[in-house]
PDB file of N, CA and C in Angstrom:
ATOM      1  N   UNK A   1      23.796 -45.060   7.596  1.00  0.00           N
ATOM      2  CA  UNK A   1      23.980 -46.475   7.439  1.00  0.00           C
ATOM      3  C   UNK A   1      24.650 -46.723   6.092  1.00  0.00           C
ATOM      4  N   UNK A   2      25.608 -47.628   5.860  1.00  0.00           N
ATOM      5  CA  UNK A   2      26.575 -47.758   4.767  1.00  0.00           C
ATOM      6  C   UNK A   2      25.442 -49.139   3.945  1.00  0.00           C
ATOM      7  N   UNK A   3      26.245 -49.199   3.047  1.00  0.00           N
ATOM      8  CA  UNK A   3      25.410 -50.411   1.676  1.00  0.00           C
ATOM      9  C   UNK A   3      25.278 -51.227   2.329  1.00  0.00           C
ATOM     10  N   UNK A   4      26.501 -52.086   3.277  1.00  0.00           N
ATOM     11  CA  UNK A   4      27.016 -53.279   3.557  1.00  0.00           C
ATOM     12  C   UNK A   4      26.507 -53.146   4.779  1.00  0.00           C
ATOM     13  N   UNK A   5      25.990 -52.441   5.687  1.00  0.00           N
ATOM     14  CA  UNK A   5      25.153 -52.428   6.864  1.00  0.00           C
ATOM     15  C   UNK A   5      23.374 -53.081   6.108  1.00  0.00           C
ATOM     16  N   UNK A   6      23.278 -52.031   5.431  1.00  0.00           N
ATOM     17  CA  UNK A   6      21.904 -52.245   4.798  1.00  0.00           C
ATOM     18  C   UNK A   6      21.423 -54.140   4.203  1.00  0.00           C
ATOM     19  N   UNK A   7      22.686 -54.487   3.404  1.00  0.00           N
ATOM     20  CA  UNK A   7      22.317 -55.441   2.855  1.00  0.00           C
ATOM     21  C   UNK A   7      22.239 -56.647   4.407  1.00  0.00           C
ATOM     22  N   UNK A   8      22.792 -56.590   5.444  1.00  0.00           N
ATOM     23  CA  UNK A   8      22.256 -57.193   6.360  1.00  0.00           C
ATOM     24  C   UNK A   8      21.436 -57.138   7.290  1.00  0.00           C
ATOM     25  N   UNK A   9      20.688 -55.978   6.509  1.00  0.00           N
ATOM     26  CA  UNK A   9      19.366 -56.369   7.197  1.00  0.00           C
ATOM     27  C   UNK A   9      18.344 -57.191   6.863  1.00  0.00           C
ATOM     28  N   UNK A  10      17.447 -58.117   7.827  1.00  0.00           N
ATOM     29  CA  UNK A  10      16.313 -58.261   7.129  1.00  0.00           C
ATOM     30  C   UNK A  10      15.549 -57.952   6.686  1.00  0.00           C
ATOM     31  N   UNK A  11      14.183 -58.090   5.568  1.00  0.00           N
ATOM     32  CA  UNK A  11      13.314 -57.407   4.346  1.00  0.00           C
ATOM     33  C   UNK A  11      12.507 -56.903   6.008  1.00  0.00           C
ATOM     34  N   UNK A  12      12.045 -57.706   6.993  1.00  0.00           N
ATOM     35  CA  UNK A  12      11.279 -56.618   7.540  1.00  0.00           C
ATOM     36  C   UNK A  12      11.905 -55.293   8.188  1.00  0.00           C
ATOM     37  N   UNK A  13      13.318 -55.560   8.393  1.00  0.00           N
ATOM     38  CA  UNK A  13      13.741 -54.508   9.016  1.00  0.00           C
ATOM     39  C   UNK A  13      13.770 -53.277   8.029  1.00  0.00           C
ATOM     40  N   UNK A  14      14.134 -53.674   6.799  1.00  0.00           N
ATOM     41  CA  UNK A  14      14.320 -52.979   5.300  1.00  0.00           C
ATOM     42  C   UNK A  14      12.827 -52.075   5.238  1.00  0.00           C
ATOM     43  N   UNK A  15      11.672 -53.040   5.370  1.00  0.00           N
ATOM     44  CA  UNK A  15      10.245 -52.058   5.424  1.00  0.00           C
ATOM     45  C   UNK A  15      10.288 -51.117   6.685  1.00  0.00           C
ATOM     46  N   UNK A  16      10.768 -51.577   7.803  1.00  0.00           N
ATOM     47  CA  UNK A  16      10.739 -50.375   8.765  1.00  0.00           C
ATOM     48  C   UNK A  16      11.346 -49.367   8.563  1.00  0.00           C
ATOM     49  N   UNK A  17      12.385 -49.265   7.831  1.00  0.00           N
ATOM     50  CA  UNK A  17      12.878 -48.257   7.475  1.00  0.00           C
ATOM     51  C   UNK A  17      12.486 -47.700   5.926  1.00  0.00           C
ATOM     52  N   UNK A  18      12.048 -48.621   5.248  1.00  0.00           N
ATOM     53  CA  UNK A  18      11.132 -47.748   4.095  1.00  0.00           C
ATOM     54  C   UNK A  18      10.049 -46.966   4.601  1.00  0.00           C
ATOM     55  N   UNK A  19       9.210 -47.761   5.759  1.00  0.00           N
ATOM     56  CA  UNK A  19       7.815 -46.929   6.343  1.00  0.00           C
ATOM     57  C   UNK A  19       8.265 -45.822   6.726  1.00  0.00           C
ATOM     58  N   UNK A  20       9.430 -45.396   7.780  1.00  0.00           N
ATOM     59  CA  UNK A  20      10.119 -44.330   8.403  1.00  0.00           C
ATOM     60  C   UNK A  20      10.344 -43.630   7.684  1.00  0.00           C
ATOM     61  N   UNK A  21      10.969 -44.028   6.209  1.00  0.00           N
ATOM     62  CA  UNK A  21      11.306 -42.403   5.500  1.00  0.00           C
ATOM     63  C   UNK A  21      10.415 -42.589   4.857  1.00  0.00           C
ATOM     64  N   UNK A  22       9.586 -43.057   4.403  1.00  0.00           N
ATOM     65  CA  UNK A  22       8.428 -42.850   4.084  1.00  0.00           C
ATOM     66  C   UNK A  22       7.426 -41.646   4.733  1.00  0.00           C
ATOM     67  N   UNK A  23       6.920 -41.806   5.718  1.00  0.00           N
ATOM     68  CA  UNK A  23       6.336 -41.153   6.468  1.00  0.00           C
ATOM     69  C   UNK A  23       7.144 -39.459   6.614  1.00  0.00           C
ATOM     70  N   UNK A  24       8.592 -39.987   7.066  1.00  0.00           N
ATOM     71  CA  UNK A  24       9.362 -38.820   7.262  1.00  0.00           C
ATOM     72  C   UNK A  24       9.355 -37.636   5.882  1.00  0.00           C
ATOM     73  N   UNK A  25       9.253 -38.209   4.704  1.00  0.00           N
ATOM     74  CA  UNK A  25       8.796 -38.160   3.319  1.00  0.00           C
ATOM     75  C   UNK A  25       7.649 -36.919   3.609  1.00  0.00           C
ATOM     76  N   UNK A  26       6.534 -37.754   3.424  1.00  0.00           N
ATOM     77  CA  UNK A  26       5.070 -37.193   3.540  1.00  0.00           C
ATOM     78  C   UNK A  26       5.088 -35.771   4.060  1.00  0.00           C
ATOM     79  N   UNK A  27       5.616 -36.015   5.803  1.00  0.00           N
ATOM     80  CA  UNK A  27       5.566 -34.754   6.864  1.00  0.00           C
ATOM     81  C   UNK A  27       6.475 -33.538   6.182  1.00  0.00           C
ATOM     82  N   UNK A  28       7.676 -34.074   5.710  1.00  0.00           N
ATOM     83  CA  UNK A  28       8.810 -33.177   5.019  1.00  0.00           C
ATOM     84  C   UNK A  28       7.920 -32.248   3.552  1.00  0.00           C
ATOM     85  N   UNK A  29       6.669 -33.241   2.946  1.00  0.00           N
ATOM     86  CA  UNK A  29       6.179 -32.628   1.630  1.00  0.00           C
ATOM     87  C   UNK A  29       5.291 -31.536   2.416  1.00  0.00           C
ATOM     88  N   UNK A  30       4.458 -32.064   3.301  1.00  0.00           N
ATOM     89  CA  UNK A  30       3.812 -31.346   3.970  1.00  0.00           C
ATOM     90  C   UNK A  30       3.756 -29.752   4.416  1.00  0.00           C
ATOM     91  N   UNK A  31       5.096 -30.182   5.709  1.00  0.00           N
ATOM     92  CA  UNK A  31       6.273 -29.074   5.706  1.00  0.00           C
ATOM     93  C   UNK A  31       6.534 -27.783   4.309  1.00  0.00           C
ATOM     94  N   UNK A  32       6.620 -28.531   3.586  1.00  0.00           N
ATOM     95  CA  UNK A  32       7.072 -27.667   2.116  1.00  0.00           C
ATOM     96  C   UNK A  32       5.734 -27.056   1.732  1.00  0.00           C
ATOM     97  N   UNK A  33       4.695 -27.881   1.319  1.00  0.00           N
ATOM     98  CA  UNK A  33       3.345 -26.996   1.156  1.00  0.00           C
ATOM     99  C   UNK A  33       2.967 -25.918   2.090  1.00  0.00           C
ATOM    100  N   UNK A  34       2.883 -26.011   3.412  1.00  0.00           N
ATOM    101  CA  UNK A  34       2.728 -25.041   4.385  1.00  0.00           C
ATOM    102  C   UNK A  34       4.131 -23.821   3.986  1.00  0.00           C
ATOM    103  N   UNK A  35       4.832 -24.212   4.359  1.00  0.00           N
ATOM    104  CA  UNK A  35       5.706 -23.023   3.990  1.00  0.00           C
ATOM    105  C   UNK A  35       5.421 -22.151   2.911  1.00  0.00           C
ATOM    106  N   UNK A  36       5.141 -23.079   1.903  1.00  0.00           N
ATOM    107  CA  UNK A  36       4.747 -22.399   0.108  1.00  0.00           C
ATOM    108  C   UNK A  36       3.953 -21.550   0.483  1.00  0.00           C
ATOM    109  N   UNK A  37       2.952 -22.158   1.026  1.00  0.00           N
ATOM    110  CA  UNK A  37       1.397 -21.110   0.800  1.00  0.00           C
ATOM    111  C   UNK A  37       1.522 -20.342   1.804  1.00  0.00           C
ATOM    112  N   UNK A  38       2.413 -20.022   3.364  1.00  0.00           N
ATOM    113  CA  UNK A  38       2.944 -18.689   4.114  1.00  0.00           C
ATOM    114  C   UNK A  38       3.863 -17.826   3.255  1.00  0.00           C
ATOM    115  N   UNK A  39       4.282 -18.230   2.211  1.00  0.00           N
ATOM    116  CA  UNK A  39       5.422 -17.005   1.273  1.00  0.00           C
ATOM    117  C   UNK A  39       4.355 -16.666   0.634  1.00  0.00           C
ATOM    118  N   UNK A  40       3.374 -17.495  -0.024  1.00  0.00           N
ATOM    119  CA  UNK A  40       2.638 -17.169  -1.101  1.00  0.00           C
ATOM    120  C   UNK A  40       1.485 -15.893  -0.365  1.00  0.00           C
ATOM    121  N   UNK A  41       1.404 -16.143   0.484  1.00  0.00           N
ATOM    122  CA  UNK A  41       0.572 -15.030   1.942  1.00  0.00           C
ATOM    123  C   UNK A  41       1.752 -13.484   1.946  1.00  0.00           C
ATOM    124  N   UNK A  42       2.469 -14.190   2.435  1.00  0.00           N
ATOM    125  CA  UNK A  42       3.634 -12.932   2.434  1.00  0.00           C
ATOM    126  C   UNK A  42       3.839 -12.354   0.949  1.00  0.00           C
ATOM    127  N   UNK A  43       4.031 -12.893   0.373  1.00  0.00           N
ATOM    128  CA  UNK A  43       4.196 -12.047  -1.011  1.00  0.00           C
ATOM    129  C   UNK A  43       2.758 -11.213  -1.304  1.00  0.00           C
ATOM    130  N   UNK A  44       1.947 -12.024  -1.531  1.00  0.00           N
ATOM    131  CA  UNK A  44       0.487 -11.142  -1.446  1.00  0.00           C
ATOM    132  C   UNK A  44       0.561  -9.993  -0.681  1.00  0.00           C
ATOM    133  N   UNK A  45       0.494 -10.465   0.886  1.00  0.00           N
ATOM    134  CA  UNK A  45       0.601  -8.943   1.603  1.00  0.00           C
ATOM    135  C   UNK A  45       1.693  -7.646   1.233  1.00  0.00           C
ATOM    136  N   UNK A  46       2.832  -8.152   0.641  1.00  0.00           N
ATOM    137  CA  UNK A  46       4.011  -7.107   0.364  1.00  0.00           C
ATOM    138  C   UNK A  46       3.743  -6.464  -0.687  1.00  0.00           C
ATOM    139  N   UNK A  47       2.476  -7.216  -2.218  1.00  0.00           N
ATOM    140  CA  UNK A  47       2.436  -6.474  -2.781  1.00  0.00           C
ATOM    141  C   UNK A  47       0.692  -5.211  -2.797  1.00  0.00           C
ATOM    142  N   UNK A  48       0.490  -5.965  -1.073  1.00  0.00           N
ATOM    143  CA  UNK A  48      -0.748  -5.223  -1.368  1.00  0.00           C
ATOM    144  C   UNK A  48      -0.588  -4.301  -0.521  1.00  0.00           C
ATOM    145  N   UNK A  49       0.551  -4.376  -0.053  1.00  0.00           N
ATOM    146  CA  UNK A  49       1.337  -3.334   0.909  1.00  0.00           C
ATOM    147  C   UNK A  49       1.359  -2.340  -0.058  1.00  0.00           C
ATOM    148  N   UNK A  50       2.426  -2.699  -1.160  1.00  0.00           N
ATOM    149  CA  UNK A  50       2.939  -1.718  -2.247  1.00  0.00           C
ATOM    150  C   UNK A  50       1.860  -1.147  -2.692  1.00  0.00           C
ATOM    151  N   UNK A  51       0.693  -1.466  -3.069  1.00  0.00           N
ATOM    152  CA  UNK A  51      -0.960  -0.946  -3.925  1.00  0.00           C
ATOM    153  C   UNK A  51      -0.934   0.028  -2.826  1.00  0.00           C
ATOM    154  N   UNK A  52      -1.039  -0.234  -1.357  1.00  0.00           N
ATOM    155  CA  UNK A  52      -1.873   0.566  -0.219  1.00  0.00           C
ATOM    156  C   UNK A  52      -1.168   1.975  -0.828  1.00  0.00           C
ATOM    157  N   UNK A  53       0.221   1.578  -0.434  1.00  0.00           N
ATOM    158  CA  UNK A  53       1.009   2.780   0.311  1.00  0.00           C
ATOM    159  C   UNK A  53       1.080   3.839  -1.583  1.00  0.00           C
ATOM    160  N   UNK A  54       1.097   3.131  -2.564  1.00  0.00           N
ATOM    161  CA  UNK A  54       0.474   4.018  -4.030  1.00  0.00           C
ATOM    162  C   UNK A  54      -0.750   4.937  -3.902  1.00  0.00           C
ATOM    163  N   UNK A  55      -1.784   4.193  -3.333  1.00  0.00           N
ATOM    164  CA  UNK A  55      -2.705   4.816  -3.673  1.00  0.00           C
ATOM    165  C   UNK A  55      -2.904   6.093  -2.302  1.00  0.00           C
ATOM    166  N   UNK A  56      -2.004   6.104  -1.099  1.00  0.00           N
ATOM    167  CA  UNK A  56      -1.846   6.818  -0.111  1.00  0.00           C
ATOM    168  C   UNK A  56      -0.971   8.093  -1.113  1.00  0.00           C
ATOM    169  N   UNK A  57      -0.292   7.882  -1.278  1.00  0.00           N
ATOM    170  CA  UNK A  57       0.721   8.520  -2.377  1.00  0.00           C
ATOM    171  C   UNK A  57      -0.293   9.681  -3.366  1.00  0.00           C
ATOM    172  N   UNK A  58      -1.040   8.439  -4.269  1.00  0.00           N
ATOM    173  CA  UNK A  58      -1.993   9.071  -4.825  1.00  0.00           C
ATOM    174  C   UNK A  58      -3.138   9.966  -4.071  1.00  0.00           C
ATOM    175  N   UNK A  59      -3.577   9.893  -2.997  1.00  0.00           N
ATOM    176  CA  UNK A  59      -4.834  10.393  -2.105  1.00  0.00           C
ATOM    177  C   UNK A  59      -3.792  12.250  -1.385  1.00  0.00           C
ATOM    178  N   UNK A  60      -2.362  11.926  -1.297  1.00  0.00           N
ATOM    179  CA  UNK A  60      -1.457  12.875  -0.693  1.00  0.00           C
ATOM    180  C   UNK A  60      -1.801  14.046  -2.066  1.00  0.00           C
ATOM    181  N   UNK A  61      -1.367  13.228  -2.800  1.00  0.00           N
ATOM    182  CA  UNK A  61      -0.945  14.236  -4.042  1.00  0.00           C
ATOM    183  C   UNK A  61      -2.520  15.124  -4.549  1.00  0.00           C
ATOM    184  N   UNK A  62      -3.433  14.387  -4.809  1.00  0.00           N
ATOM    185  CA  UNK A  62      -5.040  15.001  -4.734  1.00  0.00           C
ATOM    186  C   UNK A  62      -5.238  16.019  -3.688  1.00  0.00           C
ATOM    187  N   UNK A  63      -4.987  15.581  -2.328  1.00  0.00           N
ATOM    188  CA  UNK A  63      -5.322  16.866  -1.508  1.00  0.00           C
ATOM    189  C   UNK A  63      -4.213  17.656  -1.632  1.00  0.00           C
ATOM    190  N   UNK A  64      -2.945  17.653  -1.635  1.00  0.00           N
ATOM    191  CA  UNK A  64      -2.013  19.054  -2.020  1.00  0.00           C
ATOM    192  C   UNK A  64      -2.522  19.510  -3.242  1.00  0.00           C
ATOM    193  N   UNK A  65      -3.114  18.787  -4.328  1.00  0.00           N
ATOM    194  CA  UNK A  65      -4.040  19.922  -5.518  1.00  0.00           C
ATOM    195  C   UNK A  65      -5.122  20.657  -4.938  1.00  0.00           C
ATOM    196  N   UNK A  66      -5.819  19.913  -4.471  1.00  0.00           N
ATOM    197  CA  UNK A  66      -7.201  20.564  -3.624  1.00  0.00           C
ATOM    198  C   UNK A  66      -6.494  21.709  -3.098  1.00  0.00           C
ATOM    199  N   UNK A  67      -5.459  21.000  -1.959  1.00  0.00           N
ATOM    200  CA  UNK A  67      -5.420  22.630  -0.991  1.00  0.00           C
ATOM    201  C   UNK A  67      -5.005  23.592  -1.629  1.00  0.00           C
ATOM    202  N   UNK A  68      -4.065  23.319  -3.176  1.00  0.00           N
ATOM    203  CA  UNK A  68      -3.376  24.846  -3.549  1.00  0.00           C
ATOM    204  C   UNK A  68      -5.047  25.332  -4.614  1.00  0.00           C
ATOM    205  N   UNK A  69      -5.646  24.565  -4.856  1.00  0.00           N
ATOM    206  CA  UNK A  69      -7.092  25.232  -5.469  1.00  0.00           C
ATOM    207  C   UNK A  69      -7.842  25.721  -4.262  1.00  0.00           C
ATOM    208  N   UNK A  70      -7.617  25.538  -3.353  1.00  0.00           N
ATOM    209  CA  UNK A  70      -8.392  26.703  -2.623  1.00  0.00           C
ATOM    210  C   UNK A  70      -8.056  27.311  -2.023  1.00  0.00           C
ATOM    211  N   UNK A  71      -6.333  27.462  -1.870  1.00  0.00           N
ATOM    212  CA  UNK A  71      -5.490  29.106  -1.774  1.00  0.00           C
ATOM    213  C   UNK A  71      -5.519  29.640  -2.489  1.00  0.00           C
ATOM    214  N   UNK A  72      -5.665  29.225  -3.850  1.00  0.00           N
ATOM    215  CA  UNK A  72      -5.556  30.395  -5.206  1.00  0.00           C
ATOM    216  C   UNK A  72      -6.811  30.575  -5.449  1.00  0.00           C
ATOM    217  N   UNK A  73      -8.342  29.952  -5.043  1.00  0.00           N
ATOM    218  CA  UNK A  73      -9.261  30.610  -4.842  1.00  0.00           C
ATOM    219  C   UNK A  73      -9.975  31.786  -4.155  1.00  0.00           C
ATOM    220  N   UNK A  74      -9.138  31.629  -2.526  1.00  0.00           N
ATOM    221  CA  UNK A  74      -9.686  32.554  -1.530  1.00  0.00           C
ATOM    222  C   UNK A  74      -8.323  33.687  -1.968  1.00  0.00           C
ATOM    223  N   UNK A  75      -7.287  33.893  -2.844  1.00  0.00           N
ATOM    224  CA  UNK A  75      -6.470  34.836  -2.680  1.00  0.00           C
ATOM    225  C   UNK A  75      -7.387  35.502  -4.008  1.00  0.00           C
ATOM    226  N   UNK A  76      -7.782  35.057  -4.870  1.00  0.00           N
ATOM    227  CA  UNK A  76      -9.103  35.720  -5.850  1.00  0.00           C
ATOM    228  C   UNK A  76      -9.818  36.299  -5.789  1.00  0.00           C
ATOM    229  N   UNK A  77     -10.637  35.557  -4.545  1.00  0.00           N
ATOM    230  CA  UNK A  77     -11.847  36.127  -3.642  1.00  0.00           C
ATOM    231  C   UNK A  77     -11.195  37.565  -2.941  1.00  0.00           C
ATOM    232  N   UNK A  78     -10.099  37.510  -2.615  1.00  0.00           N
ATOM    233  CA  UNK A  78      -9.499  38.376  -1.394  1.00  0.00           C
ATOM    234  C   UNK A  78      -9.278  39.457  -2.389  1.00  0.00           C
ATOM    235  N   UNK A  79      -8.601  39.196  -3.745  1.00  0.00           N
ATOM    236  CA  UNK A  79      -8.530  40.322  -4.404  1.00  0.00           C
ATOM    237  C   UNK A  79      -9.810  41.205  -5.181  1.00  0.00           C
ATOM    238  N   UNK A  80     -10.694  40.731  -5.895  1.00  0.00           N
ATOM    239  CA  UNK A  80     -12.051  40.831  -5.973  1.00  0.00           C
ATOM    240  C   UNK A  80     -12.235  41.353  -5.334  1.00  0.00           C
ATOM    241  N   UNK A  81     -12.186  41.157  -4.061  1.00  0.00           N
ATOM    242  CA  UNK A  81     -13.228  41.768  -2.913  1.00  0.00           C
ATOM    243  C   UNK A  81     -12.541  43.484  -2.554  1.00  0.00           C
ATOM    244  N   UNK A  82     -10.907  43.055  -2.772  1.00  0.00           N
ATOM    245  CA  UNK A  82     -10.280  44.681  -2.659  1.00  0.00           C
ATOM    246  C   UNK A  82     -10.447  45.769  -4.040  1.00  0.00           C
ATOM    247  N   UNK A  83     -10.923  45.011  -4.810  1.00  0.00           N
ATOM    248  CA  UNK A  83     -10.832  45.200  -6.012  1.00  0.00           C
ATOM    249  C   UNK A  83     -12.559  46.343  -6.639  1.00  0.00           C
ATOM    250  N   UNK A  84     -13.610  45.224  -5.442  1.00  0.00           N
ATOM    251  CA  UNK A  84     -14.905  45.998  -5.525  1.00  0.00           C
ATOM    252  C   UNK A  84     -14.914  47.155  -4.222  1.00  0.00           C
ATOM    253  N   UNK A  85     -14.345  47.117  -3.528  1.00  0.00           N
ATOM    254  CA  UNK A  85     -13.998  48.112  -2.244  1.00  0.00           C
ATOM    255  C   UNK A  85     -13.545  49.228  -2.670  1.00  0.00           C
ATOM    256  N   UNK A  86     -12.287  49.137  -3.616  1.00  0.00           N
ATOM    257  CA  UNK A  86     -11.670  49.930  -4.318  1.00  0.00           C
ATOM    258  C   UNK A  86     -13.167  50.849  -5.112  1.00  0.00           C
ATOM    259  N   UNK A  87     -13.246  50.460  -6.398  1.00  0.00           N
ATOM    260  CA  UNK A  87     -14.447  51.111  -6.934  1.00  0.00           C
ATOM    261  C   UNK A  87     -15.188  51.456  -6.099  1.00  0.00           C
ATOM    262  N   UNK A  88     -16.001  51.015  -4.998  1.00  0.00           N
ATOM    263  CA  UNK A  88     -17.125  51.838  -4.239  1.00  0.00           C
ATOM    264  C   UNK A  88     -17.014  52.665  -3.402  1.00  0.00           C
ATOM    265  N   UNK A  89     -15.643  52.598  -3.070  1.00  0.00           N
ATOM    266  CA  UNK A  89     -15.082  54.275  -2.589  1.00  0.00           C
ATOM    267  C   UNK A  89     -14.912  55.148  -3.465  1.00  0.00           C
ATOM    268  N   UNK A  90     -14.329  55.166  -4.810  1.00  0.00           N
ATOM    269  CA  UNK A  90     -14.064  55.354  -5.727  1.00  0.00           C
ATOM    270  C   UNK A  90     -15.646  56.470  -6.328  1.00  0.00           C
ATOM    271  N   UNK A  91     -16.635  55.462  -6.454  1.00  0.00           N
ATOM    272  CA  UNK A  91     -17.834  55.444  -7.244  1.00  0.00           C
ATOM    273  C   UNK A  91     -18.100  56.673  -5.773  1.00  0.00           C
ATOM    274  N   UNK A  92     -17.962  56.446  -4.335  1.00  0.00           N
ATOM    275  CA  UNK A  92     -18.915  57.286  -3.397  1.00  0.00           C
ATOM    276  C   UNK A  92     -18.583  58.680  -3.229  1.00  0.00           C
ATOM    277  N   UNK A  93     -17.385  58.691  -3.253  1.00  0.00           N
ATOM    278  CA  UNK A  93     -16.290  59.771  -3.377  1.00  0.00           C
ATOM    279  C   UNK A  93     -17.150  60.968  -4.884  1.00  0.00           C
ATOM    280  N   UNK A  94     -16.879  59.820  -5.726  1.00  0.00           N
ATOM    281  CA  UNK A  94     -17.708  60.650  -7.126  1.00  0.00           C
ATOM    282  C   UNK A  94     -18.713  60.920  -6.848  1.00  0.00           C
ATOM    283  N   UNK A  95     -19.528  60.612  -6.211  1.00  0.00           N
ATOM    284  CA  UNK A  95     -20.937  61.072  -5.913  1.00  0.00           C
ATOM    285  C   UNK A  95     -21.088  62.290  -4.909  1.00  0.00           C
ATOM    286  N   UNK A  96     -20.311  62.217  -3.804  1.00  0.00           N
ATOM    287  CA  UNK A  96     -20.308  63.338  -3.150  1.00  0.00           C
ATOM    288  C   UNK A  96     -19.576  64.578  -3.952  1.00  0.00           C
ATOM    289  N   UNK A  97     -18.825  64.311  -4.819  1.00  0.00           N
ATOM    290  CA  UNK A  97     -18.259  65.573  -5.156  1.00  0.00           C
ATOM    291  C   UNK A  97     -19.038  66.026  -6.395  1.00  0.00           C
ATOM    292  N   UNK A  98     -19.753  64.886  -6.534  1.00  0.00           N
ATOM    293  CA  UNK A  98     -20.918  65.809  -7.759  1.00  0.00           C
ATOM    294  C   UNK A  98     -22.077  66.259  -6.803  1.00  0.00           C
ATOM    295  N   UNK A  99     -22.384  65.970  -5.377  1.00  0.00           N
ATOM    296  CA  UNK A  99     -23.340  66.405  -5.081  1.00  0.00           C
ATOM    297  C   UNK A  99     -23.062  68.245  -4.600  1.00  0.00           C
ATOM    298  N   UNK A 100     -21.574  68.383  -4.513  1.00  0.00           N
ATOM    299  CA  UNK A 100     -21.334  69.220  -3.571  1.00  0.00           C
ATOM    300  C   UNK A 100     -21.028  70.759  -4.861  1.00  0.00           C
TER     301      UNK A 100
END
């Protein structure tokens, strides 16, 4: 609607159309708050996305320490164990040939 449309209207017609964007106003602020606080949701979730998938990161990296501490434990154990095998053949061997 142009100036010169407007100025012939009458004051009540003038309030019907103040009430209208008025109202249209309100729903439009409305509109905007709802939207705000769904980004403000979405941003939250994206950065608690980012925390999750860190501390997954972090939980990965703990068990690849774990698992190489208990390959380089049981390859210890494994040697030890060839290690006391060794000597008690060693030690039985000596014994029979001092018995003999």
């Amino acid at each position: 609607m142009t100036e010169k449309e407007l100025r012939r209207l009458r004051r009540s017609d003038l309030l019907e159309i103040l009430l209208e964007l008025s109202k249209e106003n309100q729903e439009l602020r409305e509109q905007l708050k709802e939207s705000q606080k769904k980004l403000q949701d979405r941003q939250i979730l994206i950065e608690e996305s980012g925390s999750l998938a860190e501390a997954a990161l972090k939980l990965n990296r703990i068990f690849e320490d774990a698992q190489a501490a208990c390959e380089q434990y049981e390859q210890n154990v494994r040697l030890r164990c060839e290690q006391l095998e060794k000597d008690t053949k060693r030690k039985c061997e000596d014994m029979m040939h001092q018995s003999n």
